[in-house]
PDB file of N, CA and C in Angstrom:
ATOM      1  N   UNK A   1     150.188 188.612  69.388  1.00  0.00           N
ATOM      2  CA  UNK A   1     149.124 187.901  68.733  1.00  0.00           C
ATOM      3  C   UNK A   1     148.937 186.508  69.338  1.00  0.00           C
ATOM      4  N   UNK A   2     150.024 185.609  70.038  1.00  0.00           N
ATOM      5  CA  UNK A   2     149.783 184.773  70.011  1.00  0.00           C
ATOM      6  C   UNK A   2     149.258 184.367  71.527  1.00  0.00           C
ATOM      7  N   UNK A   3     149.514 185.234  72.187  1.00  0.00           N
ATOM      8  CA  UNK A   3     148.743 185.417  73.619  1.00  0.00           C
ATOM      9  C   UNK A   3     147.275 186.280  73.759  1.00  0.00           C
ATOM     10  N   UNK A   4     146.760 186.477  72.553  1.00  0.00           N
ATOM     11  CA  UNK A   4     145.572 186.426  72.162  1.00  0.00           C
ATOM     12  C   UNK A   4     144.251 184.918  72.580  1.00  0.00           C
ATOM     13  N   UNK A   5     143.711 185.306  73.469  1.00  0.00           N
ATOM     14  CA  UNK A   5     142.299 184.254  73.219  1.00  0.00           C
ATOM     15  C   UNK A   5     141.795 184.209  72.336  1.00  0.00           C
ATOM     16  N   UNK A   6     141.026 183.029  71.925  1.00  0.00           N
ATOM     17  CA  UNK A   6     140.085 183.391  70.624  1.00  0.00           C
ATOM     18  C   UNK A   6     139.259 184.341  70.590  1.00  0.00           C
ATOM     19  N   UNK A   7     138.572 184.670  71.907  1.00  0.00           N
ATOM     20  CA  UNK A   7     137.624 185.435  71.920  1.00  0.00           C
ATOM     21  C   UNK A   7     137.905 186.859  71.987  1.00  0.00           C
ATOM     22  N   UNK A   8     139.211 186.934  72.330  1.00  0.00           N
ATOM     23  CA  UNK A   8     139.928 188.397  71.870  1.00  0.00           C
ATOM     24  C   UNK A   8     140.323 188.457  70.148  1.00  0.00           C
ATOM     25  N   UNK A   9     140.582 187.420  69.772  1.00  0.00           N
ATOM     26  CA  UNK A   9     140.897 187.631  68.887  1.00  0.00           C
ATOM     27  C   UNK A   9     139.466 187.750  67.317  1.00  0.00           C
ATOM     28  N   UNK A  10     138.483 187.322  67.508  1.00  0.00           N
ATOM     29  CA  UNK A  10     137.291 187.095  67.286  1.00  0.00           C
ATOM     30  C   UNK A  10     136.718 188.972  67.302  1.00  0.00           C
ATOM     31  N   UNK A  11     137.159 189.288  68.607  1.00  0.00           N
ATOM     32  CA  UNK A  11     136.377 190.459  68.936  1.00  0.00           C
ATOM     33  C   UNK A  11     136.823 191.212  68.269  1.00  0.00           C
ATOM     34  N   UNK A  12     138.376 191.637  68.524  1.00  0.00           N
ATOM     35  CA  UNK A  12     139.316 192.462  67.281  1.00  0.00           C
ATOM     36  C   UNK A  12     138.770 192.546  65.271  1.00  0.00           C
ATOM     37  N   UNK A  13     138.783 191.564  65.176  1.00  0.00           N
ATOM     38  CA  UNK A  13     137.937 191.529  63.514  1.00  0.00           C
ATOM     39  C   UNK A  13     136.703 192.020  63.407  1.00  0.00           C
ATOM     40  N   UNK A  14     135.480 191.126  64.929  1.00  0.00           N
ATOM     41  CA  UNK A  14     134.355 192.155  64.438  1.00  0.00           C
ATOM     42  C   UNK A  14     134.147 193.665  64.644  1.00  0.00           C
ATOM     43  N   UNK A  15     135.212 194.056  65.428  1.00  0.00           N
ATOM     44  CA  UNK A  15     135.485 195.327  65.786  1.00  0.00           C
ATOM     45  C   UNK A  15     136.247 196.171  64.632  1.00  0.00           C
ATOM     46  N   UNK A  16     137.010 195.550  63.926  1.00  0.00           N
ATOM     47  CA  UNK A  16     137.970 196.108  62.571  1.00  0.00           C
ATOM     48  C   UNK A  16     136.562 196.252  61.706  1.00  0.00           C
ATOM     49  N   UNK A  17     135.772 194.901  61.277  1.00  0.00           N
ATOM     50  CA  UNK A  17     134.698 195.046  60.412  1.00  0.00           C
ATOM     51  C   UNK A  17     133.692 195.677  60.684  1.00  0.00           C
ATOM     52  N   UNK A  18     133.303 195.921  61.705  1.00  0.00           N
ATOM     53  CA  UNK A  18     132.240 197.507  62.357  1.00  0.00           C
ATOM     54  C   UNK A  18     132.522 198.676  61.760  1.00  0.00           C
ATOM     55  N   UNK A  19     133.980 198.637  62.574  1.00  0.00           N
ATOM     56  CA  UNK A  19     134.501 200.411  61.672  1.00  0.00           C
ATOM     57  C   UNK A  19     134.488 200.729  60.266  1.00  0.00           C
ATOM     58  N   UNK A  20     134.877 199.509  59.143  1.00  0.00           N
ATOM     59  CA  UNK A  20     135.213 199.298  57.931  1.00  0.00           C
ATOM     60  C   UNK A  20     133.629 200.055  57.363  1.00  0.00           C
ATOM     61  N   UNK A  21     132.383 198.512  58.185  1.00  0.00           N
ATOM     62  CA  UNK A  21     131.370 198.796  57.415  1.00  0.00           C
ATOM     63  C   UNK A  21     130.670 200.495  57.878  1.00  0.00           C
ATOM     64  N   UNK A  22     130.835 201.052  58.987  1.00  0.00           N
ATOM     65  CA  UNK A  22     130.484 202.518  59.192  1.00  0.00           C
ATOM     66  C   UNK A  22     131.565 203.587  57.894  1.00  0.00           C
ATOM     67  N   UNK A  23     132.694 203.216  57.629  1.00  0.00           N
ATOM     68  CA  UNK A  23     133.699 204.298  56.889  1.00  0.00           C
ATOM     69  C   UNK A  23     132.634 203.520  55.111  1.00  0.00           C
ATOM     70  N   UNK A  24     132.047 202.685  55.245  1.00  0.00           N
ATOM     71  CA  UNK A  24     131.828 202.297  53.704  1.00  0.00           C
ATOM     72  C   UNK A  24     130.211 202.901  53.700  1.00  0.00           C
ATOM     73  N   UNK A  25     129.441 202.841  54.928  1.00  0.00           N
ATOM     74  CA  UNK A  25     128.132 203.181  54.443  1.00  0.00           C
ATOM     75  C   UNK A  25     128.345 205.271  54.589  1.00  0.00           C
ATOM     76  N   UNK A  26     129.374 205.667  55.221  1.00  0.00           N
ATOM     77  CA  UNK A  26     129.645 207.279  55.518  1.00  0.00           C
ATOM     78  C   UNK A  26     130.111 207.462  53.868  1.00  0.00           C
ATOM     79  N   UNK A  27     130.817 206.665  53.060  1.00  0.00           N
ATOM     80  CA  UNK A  27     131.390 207.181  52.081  1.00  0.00           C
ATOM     81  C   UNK A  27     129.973 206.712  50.592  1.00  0.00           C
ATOM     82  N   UNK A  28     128.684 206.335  51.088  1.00  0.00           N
ATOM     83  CA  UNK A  28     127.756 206.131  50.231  1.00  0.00           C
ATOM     84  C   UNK A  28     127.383 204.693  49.480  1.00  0.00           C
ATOM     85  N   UNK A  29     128.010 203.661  49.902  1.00  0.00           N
ATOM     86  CA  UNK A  29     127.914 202.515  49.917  1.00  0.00           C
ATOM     87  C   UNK A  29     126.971 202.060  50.361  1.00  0.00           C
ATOM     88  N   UNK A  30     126.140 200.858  49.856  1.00  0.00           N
ATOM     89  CA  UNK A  30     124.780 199.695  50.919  1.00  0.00           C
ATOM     90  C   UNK A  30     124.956 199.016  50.233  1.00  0.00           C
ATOM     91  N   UNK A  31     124.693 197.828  51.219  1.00  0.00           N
ATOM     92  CA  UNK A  31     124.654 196.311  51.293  1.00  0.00           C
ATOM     93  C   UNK A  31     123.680 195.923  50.573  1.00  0.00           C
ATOM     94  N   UNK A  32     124.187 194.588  49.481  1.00  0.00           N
ATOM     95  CA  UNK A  32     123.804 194.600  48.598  1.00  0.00           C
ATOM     96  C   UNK A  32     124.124 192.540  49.062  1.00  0.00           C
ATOM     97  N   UNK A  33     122.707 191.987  49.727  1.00  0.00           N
ATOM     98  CA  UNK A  33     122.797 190.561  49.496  1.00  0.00           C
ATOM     99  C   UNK A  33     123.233 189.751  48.612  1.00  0.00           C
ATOM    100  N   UNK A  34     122.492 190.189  47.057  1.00  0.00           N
ATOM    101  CA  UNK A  34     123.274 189.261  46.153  1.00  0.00           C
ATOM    102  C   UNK A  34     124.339 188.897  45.968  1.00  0.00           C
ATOM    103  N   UNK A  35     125.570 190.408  46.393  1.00  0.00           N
ATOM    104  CA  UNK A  35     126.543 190.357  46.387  1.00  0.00           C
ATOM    105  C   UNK A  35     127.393 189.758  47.390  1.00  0.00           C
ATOM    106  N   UNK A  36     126.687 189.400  48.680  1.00  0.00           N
ATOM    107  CA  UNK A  36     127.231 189.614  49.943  1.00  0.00           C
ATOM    108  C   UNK A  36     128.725 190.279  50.215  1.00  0.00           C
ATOM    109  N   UNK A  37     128.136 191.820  49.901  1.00  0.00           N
ATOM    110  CA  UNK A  37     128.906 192.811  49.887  1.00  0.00           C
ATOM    111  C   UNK A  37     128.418 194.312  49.858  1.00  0.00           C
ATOM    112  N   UNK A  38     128.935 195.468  49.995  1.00  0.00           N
ATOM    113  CA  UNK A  38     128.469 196.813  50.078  1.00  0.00           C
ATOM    114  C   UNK A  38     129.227 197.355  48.208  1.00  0.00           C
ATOM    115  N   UNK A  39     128.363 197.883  47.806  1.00  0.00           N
ATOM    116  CA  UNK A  39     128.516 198.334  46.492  1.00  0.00           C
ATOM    117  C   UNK A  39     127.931 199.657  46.351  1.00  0.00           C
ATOM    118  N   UNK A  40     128.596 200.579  45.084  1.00  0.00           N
ATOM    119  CA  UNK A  40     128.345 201.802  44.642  1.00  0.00           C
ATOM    120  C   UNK A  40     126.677 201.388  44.356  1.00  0.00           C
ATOM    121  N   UNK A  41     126.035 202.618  44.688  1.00  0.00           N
ATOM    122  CA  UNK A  41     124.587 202.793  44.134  1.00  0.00           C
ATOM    123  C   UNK A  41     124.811 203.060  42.781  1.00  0.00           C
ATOM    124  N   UNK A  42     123.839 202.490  42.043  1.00  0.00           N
ATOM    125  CA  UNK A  42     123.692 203.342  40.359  1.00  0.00           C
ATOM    126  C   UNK A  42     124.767 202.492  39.474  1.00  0.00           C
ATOM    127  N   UNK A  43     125.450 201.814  40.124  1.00  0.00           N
ATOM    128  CA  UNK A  43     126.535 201.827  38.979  1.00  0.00           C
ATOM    129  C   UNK A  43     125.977 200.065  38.625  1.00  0.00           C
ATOM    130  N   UNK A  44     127.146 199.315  37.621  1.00  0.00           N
ATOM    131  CA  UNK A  44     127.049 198.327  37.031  1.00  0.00           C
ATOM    132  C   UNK A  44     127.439 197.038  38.235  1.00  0.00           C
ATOM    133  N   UNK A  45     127.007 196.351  38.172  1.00  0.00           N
ATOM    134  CA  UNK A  45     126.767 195.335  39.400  1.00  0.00           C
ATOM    135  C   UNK A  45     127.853 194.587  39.237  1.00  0.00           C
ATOM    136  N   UNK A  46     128.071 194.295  37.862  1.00  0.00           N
ATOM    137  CA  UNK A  46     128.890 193.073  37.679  1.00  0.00           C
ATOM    138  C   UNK A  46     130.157 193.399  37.564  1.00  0.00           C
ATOM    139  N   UNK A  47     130.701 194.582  37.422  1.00  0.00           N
ATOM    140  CA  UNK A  47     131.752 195.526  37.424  1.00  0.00           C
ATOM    141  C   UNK A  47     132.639 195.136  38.571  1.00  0.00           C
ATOM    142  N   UNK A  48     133.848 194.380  38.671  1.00  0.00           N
ATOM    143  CA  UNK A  48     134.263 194.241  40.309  1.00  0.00           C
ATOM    144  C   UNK A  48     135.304 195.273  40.752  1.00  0.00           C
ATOM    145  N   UNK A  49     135.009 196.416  40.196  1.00  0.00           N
ATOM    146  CA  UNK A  49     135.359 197.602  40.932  1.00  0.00           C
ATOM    147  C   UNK A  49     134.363 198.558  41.479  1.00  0.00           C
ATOM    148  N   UNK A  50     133.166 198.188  41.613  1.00  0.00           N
ATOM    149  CA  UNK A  50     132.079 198.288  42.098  1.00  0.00           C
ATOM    150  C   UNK A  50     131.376 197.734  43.264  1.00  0.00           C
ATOM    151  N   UNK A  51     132.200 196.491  43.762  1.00  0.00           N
ATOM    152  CA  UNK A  51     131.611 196.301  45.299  1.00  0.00           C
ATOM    153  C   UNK A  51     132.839 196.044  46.054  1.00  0.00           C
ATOM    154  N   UNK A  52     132.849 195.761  47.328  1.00  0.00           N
ATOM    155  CA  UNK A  52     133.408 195.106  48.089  1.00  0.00           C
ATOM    156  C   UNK A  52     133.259 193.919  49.047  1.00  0.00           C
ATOM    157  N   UNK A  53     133.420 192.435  48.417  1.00  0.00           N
ATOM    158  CA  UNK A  53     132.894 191.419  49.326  1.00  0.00           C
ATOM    159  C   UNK A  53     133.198 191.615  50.683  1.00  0.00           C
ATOM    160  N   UNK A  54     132.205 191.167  51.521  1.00  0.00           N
ATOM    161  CA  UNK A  54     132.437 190.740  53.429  1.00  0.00           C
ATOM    162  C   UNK A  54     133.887 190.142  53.669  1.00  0.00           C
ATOM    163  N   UNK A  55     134.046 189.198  52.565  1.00  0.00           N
ATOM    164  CA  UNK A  55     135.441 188.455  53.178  1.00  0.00           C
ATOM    165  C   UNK A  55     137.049 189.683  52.967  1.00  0.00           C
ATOM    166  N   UNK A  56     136.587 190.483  52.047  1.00  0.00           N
ATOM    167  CA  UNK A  56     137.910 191.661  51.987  1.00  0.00           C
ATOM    168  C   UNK A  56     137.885 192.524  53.282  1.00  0.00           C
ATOM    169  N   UNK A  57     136.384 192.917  53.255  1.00  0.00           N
ATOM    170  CA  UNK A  57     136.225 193.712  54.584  1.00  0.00           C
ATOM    171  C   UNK A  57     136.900 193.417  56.048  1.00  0.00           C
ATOM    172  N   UNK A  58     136.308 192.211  56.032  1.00  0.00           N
ATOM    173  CA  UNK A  58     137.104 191.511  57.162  1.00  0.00           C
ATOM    174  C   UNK A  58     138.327 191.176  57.518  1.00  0.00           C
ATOM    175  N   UNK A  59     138.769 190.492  56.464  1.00  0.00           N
ATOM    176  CA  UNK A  59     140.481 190.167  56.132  1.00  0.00           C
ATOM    177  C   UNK A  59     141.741 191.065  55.862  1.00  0.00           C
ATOM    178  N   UNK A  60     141.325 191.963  55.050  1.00  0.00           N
ATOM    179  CA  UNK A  60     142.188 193.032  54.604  1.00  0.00           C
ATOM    180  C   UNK A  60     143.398 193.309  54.985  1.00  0.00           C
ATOM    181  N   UNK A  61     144.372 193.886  55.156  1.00  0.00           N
ATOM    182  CA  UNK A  61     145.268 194.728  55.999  1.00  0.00           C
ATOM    183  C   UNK A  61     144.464 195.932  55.911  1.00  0.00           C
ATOM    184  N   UNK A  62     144.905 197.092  56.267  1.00  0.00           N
ATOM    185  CA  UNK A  62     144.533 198.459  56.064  1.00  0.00           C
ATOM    186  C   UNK A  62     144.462 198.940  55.225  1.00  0.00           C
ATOM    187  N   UNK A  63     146.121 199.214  54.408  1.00  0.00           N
ATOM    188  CA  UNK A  63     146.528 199.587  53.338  1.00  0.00           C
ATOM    189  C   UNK A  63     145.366 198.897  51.891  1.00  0.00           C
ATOM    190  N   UNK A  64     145.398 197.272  52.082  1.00  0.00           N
ATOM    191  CA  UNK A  64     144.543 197.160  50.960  1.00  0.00           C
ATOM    192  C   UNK A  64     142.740 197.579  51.225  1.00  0.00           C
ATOM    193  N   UNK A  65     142.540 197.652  51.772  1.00  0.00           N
ATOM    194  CA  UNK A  65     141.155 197.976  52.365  1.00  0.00           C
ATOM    195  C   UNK A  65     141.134 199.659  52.032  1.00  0.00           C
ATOM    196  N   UNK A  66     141.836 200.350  52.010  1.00  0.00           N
ATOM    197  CA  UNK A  66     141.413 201.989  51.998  1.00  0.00           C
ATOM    198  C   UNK A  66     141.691 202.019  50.527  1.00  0.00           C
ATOM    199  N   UNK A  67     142.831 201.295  49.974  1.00  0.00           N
ATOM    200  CA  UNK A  67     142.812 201.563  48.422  1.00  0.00           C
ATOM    201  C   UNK A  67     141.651 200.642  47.765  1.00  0.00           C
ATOM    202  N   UNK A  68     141.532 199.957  48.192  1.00  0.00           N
ATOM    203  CA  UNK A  68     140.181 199.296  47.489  1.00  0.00           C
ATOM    204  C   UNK A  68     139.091 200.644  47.201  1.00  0.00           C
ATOM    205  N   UNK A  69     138.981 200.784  48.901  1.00  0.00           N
ATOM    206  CA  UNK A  69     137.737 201.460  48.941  1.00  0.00           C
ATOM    207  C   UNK A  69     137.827 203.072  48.015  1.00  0.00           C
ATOM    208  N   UNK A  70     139.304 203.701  48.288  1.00  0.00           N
ATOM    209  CA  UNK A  70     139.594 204.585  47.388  1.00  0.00           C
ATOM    210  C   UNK A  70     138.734 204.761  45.684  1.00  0.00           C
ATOM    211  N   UNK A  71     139.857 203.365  45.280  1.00  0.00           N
ATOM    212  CA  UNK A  71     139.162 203.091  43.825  1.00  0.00           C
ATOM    213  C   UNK A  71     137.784 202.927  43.760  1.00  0.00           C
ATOM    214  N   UNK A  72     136.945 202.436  44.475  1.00  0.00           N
ATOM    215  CA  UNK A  72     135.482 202.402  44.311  1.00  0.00           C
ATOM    216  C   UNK A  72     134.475 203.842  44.284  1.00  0.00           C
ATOM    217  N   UNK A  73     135.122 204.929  45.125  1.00  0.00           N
ATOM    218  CA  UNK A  73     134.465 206.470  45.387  1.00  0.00           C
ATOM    219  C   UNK A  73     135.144 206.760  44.169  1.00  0.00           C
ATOM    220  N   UNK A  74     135.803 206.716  43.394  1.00  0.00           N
ATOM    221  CA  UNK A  74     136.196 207.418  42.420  1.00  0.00           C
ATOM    222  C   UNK A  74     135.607 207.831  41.421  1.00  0.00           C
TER     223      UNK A  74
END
């Protein structure tokens, strides 16, 4: 990691958050501005097991990112 450039390291996240946001719009998810986040269609907005902000997407480890997203298809 630490012989990482920024710009490698920059690229790696928007590359993690590409895949994230393709596995969230394949599993029925859209982006939802107000939220600046991808959320269940149909359901209750204000519910926060109902979206997923940009900054989780991005940040995540794995593990919390698939169980998030788990609990939300449920």
């Amino acid at each position: 990691m630490n012989s990482l450039t920024n710009h490698q390291y920059y690229k790696g996240l928007n590359n993690r958050f590409d895949n994230r946001v393709k596995k969230l719009v394949k599993a029925g998810l859209f982006y939802d501005k107000e939220l600046i986040g991808f959320r269940v269609r149909n359901r209750n907005q204000s519910n926060p097991n109902n979206y997923i902000l940009n900054s989780i997407i991005m940040h995540s480890d794995k593990r919390h990112f698939n169980l998030t997203l788990n609990n939300m298809i449920q």
